[in-house]
N, C-alpha and C. Protein backbone atom coordinates (compact mmCIF):
# COMPACT_ATOMS: atom_id res chain seq x y z
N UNK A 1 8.59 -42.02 38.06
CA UNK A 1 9.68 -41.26 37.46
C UNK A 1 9.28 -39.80 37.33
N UNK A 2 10.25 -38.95 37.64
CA UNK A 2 9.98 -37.44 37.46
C UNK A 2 10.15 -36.98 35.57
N UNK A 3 9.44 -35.91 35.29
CA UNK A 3 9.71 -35.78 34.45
C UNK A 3 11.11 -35.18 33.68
N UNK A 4 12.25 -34.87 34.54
CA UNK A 4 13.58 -34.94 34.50
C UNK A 4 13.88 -35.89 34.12
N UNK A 5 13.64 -37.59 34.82
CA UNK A 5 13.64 -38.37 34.83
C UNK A 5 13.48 -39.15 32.91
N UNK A 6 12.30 -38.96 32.84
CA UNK A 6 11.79 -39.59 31.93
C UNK A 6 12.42 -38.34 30.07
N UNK A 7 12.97 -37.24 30.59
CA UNK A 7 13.34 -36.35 29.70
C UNK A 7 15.13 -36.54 29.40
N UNK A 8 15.77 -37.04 30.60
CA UNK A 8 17.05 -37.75 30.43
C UNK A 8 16.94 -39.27 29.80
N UNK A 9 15.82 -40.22 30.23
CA UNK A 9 15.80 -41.52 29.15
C UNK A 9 15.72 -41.40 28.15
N UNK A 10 14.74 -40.40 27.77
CA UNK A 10 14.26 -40.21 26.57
C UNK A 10 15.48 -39.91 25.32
N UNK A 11 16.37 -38.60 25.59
CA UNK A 11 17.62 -38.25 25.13
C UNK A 11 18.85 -39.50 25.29
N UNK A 12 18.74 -40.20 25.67
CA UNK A 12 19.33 -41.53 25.53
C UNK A 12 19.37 -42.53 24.72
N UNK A 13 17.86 -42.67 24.82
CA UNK A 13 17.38 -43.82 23.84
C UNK A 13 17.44 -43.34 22.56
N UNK A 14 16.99 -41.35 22.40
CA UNK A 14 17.44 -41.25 21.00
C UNK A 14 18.99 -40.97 20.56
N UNK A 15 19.62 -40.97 21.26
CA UNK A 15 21.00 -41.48 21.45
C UNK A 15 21.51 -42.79 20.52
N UNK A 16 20.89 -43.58 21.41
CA UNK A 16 21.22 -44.78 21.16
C UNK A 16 20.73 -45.07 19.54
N UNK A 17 19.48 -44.34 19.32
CA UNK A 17 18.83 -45.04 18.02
C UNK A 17 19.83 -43.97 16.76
N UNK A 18 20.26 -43.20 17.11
CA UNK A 18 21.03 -42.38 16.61
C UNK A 18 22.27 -43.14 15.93
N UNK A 19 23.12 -43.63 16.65
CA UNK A 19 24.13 -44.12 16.82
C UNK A 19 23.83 -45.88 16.04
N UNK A 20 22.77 -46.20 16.22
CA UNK A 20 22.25 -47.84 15.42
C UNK A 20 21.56 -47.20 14.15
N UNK A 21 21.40 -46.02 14.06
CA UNK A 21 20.67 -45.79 12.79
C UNK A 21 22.17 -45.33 11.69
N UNK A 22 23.39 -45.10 12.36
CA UNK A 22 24.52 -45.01 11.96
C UNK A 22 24.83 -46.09 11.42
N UNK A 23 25.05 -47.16 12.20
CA UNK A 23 25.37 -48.60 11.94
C UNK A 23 25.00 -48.99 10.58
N UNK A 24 23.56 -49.29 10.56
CA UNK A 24 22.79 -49.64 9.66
C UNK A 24 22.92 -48.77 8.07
N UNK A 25 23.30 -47.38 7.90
CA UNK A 25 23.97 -46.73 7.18
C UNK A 25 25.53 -47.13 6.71
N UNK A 26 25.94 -47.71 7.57
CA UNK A 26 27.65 -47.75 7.31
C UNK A 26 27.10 -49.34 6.80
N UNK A 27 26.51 -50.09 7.34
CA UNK A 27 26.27 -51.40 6.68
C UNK A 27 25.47 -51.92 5.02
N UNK A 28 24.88 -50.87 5.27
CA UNK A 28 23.76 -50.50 4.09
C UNK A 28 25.02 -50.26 2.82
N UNK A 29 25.77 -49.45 2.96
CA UNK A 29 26.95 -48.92 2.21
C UNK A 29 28.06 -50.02 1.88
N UNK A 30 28.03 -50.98 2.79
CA UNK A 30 29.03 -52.09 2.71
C UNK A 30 28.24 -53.42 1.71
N UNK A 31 27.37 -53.39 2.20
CA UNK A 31 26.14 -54.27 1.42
C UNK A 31 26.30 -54.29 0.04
N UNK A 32 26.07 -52.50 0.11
CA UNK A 32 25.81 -52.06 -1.48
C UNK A 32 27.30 -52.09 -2.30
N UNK A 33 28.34 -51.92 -1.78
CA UNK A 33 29.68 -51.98 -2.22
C UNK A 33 30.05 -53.40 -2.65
N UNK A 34 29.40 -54.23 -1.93
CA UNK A 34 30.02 -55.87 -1.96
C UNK A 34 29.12 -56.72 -3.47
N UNK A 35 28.03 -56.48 -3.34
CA UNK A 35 27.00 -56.67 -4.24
C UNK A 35 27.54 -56.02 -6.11
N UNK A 36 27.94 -54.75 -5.76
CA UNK A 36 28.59 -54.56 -6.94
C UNK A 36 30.32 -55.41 -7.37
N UNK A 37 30.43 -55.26 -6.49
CA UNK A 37 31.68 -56.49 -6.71
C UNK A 37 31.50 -58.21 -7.52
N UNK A 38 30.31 -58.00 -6.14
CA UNK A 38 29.57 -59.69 -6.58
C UNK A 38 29.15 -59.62 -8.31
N UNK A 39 28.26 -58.70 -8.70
CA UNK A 39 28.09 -58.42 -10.23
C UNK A 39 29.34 -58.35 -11.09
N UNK A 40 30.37 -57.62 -10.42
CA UNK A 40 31.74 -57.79 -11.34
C UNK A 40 32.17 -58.94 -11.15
N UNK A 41 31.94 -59.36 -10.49
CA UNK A 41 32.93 -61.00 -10.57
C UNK A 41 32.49 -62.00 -11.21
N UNK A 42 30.78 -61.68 -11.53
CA UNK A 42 30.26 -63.05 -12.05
C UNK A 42 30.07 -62.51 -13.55
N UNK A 43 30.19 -61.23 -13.96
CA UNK A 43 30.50 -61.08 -15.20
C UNK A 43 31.95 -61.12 -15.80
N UNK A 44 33.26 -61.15 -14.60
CA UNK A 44 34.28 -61.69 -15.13
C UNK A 44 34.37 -63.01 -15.36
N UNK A 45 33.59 -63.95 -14.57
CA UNK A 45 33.45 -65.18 -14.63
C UNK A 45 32.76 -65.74 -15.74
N UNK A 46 31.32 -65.07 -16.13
CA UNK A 46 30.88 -65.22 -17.27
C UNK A 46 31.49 -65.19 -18.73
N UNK A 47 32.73 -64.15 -18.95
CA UNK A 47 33.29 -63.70 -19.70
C UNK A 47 34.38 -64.75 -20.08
N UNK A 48 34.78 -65.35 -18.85
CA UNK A 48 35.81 -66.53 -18.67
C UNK A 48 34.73 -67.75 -19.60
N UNK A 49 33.87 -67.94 -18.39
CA UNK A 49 33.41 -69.21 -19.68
C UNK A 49 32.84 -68.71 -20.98
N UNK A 50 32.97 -67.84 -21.14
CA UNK A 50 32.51 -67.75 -22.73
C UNK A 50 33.68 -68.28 -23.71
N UNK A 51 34.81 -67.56 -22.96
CA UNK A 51 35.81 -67.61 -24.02
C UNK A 51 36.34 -69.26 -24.01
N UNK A 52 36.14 -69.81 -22.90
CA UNK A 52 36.44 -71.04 -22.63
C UNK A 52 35.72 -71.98 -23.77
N UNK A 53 34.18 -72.01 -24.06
CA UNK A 53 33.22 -72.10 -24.64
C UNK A 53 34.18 -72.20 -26.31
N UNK A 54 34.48 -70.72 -26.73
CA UNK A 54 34.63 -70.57 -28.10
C UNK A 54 36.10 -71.03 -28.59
N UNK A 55 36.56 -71.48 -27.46
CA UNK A 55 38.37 -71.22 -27.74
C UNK A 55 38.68 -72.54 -28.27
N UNK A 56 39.84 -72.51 -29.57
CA UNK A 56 40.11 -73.27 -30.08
C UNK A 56 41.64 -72.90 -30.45
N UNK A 57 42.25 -74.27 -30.14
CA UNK A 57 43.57 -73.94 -30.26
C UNK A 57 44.19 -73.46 -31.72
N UNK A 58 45.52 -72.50 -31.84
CA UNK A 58 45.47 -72.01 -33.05
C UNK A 58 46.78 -72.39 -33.76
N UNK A 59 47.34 -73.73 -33.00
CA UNK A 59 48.34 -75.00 -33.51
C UNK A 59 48.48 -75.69 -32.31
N UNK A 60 48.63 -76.76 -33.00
CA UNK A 60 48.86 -78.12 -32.10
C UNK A 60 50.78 -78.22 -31.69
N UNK A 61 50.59 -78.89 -30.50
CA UNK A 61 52.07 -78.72 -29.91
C UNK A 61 52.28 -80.64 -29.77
N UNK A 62 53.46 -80.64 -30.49
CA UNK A 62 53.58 -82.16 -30.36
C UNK A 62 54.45 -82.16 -29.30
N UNK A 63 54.53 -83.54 -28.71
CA UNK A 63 55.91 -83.39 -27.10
C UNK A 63 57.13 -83.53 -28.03
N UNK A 64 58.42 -83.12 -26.89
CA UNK A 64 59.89 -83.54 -27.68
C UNK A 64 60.04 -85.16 -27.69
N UNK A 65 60.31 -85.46 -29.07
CA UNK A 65 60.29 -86.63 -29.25
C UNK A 65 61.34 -87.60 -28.65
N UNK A 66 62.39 -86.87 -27.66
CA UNK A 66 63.66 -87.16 -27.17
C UNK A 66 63.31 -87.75 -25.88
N UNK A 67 61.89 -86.88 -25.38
CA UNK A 67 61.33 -88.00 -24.19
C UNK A 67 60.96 -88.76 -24.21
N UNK A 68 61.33 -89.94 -23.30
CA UNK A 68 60.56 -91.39 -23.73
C UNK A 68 59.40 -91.44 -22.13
N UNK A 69 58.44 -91.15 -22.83
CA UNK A 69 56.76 -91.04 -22.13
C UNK A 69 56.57 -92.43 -21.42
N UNK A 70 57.14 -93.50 -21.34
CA UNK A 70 56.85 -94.71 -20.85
C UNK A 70 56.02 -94.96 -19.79
């Protein structure tokens, strides 16, 4: 290979790593976006069973006595 040769691969490949080092940035960012979601959801979820946990009804509901439940 001439060194033309090997000075056009070269600008290519850092091309290429250019362009995958992009990728990996835009993914890195999606990662990090999803993960905070994931933390909000399992502290909405947490929050759910807590209250689930403490909750107590604050009157009782009898059925209409006009239905016959048979």
């Amino acid at each position: 290979m001439s060194t033309t040769d090997l000075e056009t691969r070269y600008v290519e490949v850092c091309e290429r790593l250019a362009a995958a080092l992009q990728v990996v940035e835009r993914l890195n960012m999606q990662i990090h976006r999803l993960k905070a979601e994931l933390a909000s959801s399992e502290e909405f979820i947490d929050r759910m069973l807590q209250r689930e946990e403490t909750w107590e009804p604050t009157k009782t509901v009898e059925p209409p006595h006009h239905i016959n439940i048979d």
